[in-house]
C-alpha atoms as a PDB file:
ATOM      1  CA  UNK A   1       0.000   0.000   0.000  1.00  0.00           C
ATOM      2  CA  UNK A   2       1.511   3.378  -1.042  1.00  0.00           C
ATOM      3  CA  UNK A   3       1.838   6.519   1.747  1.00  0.00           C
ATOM      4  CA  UNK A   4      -0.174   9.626   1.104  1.00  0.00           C
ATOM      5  CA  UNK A   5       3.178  11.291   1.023  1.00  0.00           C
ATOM      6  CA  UNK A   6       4.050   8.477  -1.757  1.00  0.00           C
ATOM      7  CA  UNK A   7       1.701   9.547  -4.041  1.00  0.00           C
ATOM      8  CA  UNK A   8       1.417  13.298  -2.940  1.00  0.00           C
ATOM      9  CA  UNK A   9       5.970  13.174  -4.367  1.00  0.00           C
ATOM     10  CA  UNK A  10       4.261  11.527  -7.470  1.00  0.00           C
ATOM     11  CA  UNK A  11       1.754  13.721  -8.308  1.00  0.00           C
ATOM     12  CA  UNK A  12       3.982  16.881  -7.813  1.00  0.00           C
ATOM     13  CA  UNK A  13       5.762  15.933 -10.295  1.00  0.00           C
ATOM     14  CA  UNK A  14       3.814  17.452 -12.858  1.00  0.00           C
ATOM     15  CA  UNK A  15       5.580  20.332 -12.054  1.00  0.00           C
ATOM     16  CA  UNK A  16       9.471  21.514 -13.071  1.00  0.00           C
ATOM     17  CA  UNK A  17      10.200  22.754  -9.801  1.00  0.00           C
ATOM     18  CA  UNK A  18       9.245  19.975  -7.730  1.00  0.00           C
ATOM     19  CA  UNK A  19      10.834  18.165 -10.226  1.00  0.00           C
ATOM     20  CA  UNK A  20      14.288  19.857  -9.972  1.00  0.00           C
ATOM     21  CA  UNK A  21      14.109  20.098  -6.687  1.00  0.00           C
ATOM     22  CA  UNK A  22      13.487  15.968  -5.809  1.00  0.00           C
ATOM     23  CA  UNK A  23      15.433  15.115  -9.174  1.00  0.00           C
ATOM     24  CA  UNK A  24      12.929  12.855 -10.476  1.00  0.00           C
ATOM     25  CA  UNK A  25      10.441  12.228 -12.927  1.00  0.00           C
ATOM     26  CA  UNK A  26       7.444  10.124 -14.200  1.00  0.00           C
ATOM     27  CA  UNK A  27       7.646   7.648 -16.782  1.00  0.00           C
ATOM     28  CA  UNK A  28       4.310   5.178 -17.889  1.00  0.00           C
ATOM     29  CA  UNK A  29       3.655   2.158 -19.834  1.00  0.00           C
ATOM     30  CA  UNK A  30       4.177  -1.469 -19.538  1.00  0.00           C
ATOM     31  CA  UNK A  31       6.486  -1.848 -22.746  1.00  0.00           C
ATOM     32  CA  UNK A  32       8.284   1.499 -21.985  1.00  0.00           C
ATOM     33  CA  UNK A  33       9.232   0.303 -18.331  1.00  0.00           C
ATOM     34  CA  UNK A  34       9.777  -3.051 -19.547  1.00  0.00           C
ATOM     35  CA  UNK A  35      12.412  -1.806 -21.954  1.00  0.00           C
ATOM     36  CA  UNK A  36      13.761   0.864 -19.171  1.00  0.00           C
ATOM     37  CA  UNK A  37      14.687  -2.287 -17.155  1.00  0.00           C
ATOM     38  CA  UNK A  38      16.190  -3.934 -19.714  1.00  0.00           C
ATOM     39  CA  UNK A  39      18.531  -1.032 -21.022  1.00  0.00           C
ATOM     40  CA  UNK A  40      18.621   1.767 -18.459  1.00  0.00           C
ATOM     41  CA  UNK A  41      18.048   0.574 -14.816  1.00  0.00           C
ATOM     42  CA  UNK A  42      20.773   2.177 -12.646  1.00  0.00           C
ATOM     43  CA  UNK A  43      18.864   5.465 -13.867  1.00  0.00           C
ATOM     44  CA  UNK A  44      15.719   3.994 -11.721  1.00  0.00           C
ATOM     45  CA  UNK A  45      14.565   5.208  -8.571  1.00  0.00           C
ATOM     46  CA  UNK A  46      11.508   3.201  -8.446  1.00  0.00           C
ATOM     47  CA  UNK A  47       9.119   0.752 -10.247  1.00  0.00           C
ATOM     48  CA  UNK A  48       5.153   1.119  -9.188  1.00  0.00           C
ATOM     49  CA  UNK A  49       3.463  -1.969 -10.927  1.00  0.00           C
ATOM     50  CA  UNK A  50       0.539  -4.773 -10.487  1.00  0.00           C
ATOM     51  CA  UNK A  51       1.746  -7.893  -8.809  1.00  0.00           C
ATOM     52  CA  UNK A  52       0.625  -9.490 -12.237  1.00  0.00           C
ATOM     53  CA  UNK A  53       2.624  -7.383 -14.636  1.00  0.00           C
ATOM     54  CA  UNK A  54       5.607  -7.595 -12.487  1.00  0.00           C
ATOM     55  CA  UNK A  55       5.162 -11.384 -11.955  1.00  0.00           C
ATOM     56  CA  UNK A  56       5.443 -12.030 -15.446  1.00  0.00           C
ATOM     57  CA  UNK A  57       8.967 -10.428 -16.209  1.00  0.00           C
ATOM     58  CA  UNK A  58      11.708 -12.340 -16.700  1.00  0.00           C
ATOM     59  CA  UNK A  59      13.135 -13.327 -13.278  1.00  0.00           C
ATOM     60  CA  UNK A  60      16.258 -11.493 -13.086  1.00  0.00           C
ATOM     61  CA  UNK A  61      15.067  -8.038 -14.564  1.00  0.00           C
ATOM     62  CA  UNK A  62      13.999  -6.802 -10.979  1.00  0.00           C
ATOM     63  CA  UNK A  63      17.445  -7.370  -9.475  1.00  0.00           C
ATOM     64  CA  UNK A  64      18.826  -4.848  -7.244  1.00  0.00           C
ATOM     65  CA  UNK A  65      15.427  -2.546  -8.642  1.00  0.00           C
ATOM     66  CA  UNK A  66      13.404  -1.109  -6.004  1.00  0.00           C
ATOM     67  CA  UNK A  67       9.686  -1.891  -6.717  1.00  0.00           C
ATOM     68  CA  UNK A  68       6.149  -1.687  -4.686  1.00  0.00           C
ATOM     69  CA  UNK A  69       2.792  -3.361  -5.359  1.00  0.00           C
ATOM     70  CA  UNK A  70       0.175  -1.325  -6.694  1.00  0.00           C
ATOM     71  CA  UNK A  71      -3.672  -2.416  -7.004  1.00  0.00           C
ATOM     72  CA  UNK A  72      -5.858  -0.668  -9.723  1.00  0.00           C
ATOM     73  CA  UNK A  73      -7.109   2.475  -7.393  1.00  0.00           C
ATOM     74  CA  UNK A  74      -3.614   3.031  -6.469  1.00  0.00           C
ATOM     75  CA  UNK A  75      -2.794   3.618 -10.212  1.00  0.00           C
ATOM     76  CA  UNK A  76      -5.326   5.804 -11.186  1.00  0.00           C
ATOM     77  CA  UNK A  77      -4.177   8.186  -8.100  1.00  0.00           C
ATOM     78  CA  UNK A  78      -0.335   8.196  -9.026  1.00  0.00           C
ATOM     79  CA  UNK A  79      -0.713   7.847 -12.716  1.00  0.00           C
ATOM     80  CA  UNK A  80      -1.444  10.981 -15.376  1.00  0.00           C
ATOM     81  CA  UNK A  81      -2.902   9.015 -18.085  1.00  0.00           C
ATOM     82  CA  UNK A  82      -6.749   8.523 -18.787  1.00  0.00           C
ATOM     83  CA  UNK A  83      -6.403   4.982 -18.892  1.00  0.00           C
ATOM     84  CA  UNK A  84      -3.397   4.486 -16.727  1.00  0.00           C
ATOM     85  CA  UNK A  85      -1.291   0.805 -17.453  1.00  0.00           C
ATOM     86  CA  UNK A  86      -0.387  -1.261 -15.223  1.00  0.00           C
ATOM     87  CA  UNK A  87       3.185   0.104 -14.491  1.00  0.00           C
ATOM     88  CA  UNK A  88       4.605   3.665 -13.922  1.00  0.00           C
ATOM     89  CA  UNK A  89       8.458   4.464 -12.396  1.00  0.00           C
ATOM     90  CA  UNK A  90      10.313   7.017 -11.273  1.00  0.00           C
ATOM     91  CA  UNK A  91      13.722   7.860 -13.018  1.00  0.00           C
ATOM     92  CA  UNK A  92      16.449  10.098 -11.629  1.00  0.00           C
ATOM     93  CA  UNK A  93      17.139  13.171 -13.919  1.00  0.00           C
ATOM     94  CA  UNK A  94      19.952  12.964 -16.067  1.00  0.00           C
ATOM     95  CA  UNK A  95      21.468  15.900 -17.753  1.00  0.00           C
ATOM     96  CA  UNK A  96      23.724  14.657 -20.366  1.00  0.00           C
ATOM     97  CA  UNK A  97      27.110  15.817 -20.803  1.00  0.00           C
ATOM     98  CA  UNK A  98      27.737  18.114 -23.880  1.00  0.00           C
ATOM     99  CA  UNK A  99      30.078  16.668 -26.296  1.00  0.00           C
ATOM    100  CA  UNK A 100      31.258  19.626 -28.974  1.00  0.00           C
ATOM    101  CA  UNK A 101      33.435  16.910 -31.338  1.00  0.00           C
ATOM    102  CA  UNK A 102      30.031  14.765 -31.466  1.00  0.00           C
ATOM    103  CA  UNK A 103      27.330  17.639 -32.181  1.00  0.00           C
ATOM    104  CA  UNK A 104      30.064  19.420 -34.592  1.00  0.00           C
ATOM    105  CA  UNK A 105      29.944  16.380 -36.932  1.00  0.00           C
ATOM    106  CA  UNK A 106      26.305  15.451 -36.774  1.00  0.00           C
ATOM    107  CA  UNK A 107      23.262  17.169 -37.455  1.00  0.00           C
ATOM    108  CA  UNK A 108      21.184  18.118 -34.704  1.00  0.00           C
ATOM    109  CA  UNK A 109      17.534  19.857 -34.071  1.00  0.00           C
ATOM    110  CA  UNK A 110      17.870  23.233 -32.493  1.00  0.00           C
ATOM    111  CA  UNK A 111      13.875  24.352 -30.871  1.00  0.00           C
ATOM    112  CA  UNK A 112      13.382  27.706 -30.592  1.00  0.00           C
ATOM    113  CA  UNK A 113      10.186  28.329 -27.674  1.00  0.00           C
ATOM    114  CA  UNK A 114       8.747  25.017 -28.640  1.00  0.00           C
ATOM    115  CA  UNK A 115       6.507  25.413 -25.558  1.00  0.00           C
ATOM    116  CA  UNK A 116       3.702  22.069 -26.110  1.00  0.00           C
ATOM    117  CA  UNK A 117       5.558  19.280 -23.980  1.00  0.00           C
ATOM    118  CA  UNK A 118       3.630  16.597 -26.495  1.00  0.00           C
ATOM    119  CA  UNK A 119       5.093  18.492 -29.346  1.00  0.00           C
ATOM    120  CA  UNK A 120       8.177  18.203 -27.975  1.00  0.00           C
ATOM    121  CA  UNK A 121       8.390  14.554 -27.210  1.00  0.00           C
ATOM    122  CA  UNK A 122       6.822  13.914 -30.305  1.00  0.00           C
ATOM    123  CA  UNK A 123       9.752  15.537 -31.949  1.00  0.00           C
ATOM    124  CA  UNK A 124      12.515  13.342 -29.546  1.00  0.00           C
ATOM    125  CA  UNK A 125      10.463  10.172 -31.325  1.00  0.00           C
ATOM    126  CA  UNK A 126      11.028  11.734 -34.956  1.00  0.00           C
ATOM    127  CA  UNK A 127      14.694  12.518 -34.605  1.00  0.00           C
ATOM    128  CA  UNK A 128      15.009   8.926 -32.904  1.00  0.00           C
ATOM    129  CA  UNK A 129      13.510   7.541 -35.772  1.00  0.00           C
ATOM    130  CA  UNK A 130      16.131   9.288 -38.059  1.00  0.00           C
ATOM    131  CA  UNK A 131      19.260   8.638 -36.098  1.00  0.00           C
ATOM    132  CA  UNK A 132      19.631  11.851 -35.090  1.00  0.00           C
ATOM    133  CA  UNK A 133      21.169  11.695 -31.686  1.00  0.00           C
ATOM    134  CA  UNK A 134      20.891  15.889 -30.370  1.00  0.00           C
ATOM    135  CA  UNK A 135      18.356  18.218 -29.960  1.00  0.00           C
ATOM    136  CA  UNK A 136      19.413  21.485 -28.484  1.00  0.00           C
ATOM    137  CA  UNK A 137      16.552  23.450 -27.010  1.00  0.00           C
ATOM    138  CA  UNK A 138      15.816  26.968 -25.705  1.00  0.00           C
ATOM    139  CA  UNK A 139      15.908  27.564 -22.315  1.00  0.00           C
ATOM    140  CA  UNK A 140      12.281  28.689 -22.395  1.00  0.00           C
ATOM    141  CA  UNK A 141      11.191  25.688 -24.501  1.00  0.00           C
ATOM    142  CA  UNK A 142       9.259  22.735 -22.839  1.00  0.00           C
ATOM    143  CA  UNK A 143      10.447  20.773 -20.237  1.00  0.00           C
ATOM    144  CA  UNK A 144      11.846  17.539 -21.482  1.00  0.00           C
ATOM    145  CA  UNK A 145      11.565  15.460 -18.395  1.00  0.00           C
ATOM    146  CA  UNK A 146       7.314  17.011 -18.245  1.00  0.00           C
ATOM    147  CA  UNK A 147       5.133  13.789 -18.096  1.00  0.00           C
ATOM    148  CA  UNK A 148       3.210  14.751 -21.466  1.00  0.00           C
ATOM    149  CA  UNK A 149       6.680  15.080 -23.087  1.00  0.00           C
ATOM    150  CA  UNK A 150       7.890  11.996 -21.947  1.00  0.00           C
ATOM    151  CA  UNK A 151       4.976  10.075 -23.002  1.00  0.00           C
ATOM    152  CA  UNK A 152       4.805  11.570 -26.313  1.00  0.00           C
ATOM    153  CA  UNK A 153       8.731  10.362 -27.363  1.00  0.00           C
ATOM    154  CA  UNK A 154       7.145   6.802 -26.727  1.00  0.00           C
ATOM    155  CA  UNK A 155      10.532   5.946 -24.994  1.00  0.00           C
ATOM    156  CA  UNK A 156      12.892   7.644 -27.499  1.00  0.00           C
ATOM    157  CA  UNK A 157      13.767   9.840 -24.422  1.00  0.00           C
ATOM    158  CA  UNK A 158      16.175   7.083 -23.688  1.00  0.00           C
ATOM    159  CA  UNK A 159      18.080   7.233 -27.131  1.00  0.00           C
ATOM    160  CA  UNK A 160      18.330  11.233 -27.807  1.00  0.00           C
ATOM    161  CA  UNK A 161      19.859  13.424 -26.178  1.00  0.00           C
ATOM    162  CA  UNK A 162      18.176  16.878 -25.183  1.00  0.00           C
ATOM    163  CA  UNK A 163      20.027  19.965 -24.104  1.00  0.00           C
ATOM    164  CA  UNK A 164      19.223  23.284 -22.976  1.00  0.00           C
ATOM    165  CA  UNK A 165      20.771  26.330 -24.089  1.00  0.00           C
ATOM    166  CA  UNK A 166      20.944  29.691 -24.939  1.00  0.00           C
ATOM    167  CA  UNK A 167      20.766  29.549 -28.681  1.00  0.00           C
ATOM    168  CA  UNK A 168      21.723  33.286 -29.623  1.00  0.00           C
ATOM    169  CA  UNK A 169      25.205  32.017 -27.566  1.00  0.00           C
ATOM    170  CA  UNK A 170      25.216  28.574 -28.844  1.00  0.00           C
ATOM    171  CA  UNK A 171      25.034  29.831 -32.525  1.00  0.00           C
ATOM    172  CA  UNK A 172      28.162  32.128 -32.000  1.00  0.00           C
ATOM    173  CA  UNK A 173      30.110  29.467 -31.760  1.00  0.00           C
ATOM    174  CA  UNK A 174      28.668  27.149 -34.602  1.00  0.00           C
ATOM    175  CA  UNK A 175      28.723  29.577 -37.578  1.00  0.00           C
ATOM    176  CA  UNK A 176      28.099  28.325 -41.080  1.00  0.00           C
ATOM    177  CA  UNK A 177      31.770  27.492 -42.102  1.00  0.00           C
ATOM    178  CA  UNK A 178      33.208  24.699 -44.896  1.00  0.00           C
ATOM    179  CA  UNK A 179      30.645  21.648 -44.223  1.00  0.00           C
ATOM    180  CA  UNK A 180      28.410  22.816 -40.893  1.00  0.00           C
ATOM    181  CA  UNK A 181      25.505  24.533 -41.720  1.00  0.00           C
ATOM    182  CA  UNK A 182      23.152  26.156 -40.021  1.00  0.00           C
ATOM    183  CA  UNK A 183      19.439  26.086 -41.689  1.00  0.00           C
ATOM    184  CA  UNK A 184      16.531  27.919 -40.325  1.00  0.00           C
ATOM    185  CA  UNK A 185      12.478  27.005 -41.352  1.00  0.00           C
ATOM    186  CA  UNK A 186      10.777  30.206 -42.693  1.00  0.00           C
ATOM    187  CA  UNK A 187       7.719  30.653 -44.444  1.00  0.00           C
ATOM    188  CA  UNK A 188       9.633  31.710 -47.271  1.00  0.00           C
ATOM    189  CA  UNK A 189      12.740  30.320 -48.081  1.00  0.00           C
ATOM    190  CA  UNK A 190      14.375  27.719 -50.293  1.00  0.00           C
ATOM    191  CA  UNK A 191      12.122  24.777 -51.035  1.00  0.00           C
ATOM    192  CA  UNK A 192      13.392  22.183 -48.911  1.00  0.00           C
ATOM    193  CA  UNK A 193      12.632  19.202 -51.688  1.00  0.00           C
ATOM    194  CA  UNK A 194      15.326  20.696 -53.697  1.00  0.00           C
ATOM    195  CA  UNK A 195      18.302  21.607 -51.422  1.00  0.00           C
ATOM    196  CA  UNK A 196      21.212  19.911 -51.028  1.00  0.00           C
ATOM    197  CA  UNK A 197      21.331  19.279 -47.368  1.00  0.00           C
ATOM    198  CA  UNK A 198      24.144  19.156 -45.108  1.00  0.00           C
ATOM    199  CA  UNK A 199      24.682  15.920 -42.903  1.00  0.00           C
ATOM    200  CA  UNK A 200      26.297  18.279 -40.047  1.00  0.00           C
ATOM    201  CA  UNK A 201      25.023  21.498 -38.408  1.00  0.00           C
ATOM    202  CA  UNK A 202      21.870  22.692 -37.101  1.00  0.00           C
ATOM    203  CA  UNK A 203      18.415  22.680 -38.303  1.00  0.00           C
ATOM    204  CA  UNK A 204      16.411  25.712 -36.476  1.00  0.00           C
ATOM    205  CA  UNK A 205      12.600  24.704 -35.972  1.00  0.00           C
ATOM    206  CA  UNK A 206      10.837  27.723 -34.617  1.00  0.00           C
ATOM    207  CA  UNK A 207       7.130  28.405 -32.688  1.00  0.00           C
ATOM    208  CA  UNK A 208       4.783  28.058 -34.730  1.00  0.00           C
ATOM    209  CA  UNK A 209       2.919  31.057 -34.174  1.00  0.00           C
ATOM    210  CA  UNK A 210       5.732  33.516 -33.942  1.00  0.00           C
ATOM    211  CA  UNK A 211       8.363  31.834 -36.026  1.00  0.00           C
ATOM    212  CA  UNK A 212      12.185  31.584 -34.953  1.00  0.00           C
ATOM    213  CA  UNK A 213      13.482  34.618 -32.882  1.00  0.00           C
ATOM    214  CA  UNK A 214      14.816  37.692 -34.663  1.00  0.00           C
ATOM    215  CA  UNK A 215      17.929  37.491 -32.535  1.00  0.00           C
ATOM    216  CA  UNK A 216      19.247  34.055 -34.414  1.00  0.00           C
ATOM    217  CA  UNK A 217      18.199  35.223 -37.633  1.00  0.00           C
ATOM    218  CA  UNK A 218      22.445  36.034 -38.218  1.00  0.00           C
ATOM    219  CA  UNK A 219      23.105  32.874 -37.596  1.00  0.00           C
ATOM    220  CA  UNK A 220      21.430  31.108 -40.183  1.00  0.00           C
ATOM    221  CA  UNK A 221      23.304  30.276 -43.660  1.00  0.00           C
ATOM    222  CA  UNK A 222      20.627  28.560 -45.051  1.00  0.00           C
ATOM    223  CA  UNK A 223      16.484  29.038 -45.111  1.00  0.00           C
ATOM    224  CA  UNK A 224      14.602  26.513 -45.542  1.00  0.00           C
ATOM    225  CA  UNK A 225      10.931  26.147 -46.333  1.00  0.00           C
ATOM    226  CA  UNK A 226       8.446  23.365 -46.466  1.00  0.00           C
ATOM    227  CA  UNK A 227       6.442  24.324 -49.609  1.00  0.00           C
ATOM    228  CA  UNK A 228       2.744  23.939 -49.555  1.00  0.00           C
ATOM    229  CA  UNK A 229       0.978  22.458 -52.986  1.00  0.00           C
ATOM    230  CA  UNK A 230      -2.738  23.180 -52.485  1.00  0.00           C
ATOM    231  CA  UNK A 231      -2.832  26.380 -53.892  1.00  0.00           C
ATOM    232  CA  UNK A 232      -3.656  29.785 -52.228  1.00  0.00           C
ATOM    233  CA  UNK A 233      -6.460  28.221 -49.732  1.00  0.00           C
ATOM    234  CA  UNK A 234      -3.714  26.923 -47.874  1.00  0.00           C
ATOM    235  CA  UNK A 235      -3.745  26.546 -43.891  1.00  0.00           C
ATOM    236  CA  UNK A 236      -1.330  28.995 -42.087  1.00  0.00           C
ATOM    237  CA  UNK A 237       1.032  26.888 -41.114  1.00  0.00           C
ATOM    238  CA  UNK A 238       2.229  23.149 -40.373  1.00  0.00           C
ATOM    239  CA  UNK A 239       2.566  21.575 -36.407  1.00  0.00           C
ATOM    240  CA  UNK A 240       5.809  22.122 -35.223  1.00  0.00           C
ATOM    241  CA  UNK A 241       6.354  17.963 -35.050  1.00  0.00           C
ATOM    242  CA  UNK A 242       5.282  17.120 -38.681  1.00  0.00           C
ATOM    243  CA  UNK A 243       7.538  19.872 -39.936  1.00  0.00           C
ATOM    244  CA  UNK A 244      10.211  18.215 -37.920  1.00  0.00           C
ATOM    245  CA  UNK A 245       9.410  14.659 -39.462  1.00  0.00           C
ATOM    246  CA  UNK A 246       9.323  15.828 -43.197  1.00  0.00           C
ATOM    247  CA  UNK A 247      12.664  17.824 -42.780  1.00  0.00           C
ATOM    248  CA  UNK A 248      14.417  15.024 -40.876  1.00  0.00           C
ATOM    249  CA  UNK A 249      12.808  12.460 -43.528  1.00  0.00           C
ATOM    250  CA  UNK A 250      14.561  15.042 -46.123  1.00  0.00           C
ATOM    251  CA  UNK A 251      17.810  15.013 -44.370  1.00  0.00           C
ATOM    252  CA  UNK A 252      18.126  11.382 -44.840  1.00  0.00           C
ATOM    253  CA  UNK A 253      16.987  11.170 -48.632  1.00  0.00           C
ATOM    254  CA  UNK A 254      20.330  11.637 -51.002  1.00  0.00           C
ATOM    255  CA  UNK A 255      20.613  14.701 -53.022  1.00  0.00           C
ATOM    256  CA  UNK A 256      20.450  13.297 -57.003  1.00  0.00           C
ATOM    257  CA  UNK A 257      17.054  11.644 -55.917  1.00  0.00           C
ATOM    258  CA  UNK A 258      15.383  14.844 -55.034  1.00  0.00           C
ATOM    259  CA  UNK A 259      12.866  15.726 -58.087  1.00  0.00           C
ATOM    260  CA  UNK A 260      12.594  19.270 -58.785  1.00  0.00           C
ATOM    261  CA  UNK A 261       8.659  19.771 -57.399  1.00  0.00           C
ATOM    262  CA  UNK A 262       6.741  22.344 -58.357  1.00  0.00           C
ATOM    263  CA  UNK A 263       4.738  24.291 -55.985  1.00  0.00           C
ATOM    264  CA  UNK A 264       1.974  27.090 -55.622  1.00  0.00           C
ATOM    265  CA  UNK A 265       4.739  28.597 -52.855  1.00  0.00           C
ATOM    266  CA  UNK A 266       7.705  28.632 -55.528  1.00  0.00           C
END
């Protein structure tokens, strides 16, 4: 049976300070916490699960893992989904350590006030997807470790690496030069189906309602645009995630297969 106390430590963490401040957060689902035990369980604090669910892992994954038995009730009071699964844990927070050689020759996602935590995680899933291994965010962007966030990147949060910075000062010292480029998405730019892309430097994805910020404007060598092909009656803009898949999808796609699309934007 879980302590009042238990549950009230869960529960605040919905919220960044009383997540900084007990240096913890929330992750759910039976296949994500399966997979956190099998490939990431020194950075467990604790596993909340049904006797059943934890009865049928393999013997030896609960070794040296603290866990506690939770009935159904107890779930729904600790958990933040609708339908809450049978298993939910808490991870220490883990900042990772920046590594210039490796973000210097790779390309990496760069969120400018990309404030919807689900957006966010949603994007950690894409670039997972893509083998991209960085994404560098604003310091007022979303909060990573945010439950939403987390259960957008489906467990991708494990694989990717997210940073917080401030980009105006990042950008200084990652200026276009020889093969590192630094792109920006505009709603006017180059069409992004028939650039030749980079496979190192930054690609700047900005809020969707106010675009990226005027101040990292010098920065960027190269603007991009995602061109829109249904004519003048088009819709304002794209979600900040599925721009992110179709220029990450782009990134990976060599340069002599691009076909020279036409557009309504071009």
């Amino acid at each position: 049976m879980l302590h009042k106390a238990e549950i009230k430590l869960i529960r605040s963490l919905d919220d960044k300070k009383s997540r900084s401040e007990h240096g913890l957060f929330v992750v759910e689902g039976n296949k994500i916490i399966q997979e956190l035990l099998a490939s990431y369980p020194g950075g467990i604090h604790t596993v909340y699960a049904s006797r059943t669910w934890l009865g049928n892992l393999p013997q030896d994954s609960l070794q040296n893992i603290n866990y506690k038995f939770t009935d159904a009730g107890e779930m729904e009071r600790i958990s933040f989904l609708k339908t809450p699964q049978q298993a939910l844990a808490l991870l220490h927070m883990n900042h990772p350590e920046w590594n210039h050689d490796e973000i210097s020759g790779s390309i990496s996602l760069v969120l400018d006030w990309i404030q919807d935590p689900g957006n966010l995680g949603t994007i950690v899933r894409i670039a997972h997807w893509f083998g991209i291994s960085s994404i560098i965010c604003s310091m007022d962007s979303a909060d990573i470790c945010n439950p939403k966030a987390i259960q957008a990147t489906m467990g991708s949060f494990m694989h990717v690496k997210v940073y917080y910075r401030d980009l105006a000062s990042l950008l200084a010292g990652f200026m276009t030069t020889g093969d590192f480029m630094v792109y920006g998405t505009f709603q006017e730019g180059e069409s992004i189906y028939t650039q030749p892309l980079h496979n190192k430097g930054f690609v700047i994805l900005g809020n969707e309602s106010r675009g990226i910020s005027s101040t990292l404007h010098p920065f960027i060598g190269k603007r991009l645009m995602i061109p829109s092909f249904c004519g003048p009656a088009r819709p304002d803009s794209l979600n900040v995630a599925m721009a992110a898949a179709i220029i990450c999808s782009e990134l990976r796609r060599p340069y002599p297969d691009r076909m020279n699309l036409n557009s309504s934007d071009r």
